[in-house]
Protein backbone atom coordinates (compact mmCIF):
# COMPACT_ATOMS: atom_id res chain seq x y z
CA UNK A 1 -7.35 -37.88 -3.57
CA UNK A 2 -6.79 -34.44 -5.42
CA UNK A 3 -5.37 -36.21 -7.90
CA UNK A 4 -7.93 -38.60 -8.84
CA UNK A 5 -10.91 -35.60 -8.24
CA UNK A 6 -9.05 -33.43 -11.18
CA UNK A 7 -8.63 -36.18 -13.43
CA UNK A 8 -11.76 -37.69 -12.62
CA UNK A 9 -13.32 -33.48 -13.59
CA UNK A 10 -11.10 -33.17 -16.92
CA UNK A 11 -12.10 -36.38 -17.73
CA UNK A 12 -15.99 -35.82 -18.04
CA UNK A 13 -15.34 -32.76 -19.45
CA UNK A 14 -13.24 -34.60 -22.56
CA UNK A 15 -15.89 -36.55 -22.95
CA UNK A 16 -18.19 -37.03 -25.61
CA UNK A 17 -21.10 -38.26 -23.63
CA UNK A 18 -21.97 -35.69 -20.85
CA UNK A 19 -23.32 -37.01 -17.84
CA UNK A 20 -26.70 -34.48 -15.69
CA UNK A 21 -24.83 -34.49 -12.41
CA UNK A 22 -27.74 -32.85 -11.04
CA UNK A 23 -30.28 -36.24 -11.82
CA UNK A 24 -27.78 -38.33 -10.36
CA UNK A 25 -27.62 -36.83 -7.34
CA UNK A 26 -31.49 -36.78 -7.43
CA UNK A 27 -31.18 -40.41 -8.07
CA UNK A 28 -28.86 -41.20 -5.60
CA UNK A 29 -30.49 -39.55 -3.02
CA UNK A 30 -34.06 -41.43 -3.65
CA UNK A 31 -32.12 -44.46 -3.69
CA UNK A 32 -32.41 -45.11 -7.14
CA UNK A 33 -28.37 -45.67 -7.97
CA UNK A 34 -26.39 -48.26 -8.00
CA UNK A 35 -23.25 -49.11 -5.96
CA UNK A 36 -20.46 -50.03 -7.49
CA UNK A 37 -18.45 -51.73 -4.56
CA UNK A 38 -19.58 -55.33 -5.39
CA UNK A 39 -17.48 -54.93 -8.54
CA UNK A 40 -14.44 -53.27 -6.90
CA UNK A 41 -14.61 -56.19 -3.97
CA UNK A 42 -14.65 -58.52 -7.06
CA UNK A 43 -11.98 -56.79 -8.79
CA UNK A 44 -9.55 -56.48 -5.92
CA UNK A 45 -10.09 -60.86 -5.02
CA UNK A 46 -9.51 -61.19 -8.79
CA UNK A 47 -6.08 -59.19 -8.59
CA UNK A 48 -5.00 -60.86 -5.30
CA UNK A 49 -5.88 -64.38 -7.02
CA UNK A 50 -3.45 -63.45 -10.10
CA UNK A 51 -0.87 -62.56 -7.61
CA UNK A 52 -1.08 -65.74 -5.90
CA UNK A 53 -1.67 -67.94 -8.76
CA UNK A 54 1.74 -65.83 -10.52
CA UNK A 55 3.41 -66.66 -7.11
CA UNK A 56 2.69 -70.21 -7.14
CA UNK A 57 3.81 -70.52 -10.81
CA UNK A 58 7.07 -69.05 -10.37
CA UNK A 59 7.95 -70.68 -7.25
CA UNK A 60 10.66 -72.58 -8.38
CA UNK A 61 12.14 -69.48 -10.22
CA UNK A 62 12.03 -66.98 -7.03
CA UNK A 63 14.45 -68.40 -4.88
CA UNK A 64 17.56 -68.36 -7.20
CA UNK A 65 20.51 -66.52 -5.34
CA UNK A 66 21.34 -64.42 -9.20
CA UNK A 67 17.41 -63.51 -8.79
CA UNK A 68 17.37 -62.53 -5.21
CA UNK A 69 20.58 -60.47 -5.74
CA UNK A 70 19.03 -58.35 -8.30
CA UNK A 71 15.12 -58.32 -6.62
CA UNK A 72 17.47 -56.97 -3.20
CA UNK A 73 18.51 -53.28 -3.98
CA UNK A 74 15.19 -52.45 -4.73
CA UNK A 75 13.03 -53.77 -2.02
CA UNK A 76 15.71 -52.00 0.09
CA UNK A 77 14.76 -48.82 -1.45
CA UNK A 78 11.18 -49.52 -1.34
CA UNK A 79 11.21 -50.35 1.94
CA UNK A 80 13.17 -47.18 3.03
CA UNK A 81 11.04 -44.91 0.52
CA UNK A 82 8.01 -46.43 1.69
CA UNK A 83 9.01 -45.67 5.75
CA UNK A 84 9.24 -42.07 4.71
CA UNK A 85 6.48 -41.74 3.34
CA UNK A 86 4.44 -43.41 5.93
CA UNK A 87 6.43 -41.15 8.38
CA UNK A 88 5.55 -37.16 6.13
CA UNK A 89 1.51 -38.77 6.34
CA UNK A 90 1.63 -39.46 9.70
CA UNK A 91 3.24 -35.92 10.52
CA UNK A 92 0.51 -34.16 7.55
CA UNK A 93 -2.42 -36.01 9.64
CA UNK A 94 -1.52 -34.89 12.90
CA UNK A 95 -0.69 -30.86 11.08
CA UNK A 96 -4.60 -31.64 9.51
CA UNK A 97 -6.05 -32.56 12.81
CA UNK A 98 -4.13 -29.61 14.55
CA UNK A 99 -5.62 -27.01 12.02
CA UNK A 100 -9.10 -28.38 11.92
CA UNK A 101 -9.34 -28.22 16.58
CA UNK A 102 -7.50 -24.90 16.10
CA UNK A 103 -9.82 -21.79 16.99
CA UNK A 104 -11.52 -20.53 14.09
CA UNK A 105 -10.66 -16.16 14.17
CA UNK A 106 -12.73 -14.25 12.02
């Protein structure tokens, strides 16, 4: 999320048109904005489709042994890298949720 919130910054700022943060939030707080969630809903059904439809195409291709050989090592590893990972944001939610009940000392 830090990530996307400094790119998202450096970005406006290298651009040529500058956007009045101020009106927008004016704007979106009178209700006068527009979501853009219709479009990302759209967007993410439009990705999903190509995946199927690429599935589907290639169906006869996916199950040859040379292909599954070579497709094997690395959904191995991505399985494996992807349990860690789920386990270190488990363990940095529960360290988040610690600090946040934690007594605040002044």
């Amino acid at each position: 999320m830090n990530l996307i919130t400094f790119s998202q910054v450096w970005l406006e700022r290298l651009a040529d048109n500058k956007k009045d943060g101020w009106a927008n939030q004016y704007n979106g707080e009178n209700g006068k904005s527009r979501s853009k969630l219709g479009q990302d809903i759209l967007t993410g059904f439009a990705f999903t489709g190509m995946i199927v439809a690429m599935c589907i195409h290639f169906r006869d291709y996916l199950p040859i042994p040379s292909v599954q050989q070579a497709i094997y090592p690395y959904l191995m590893n991505g399985s494996v890298l992807l349990t860690y990972l789920t386990i270190y944001q488990s363990l940095y939610m529960l360290y988040q949720i610690w600090t946040v009940r934690n007594p605040i000392q002044a």
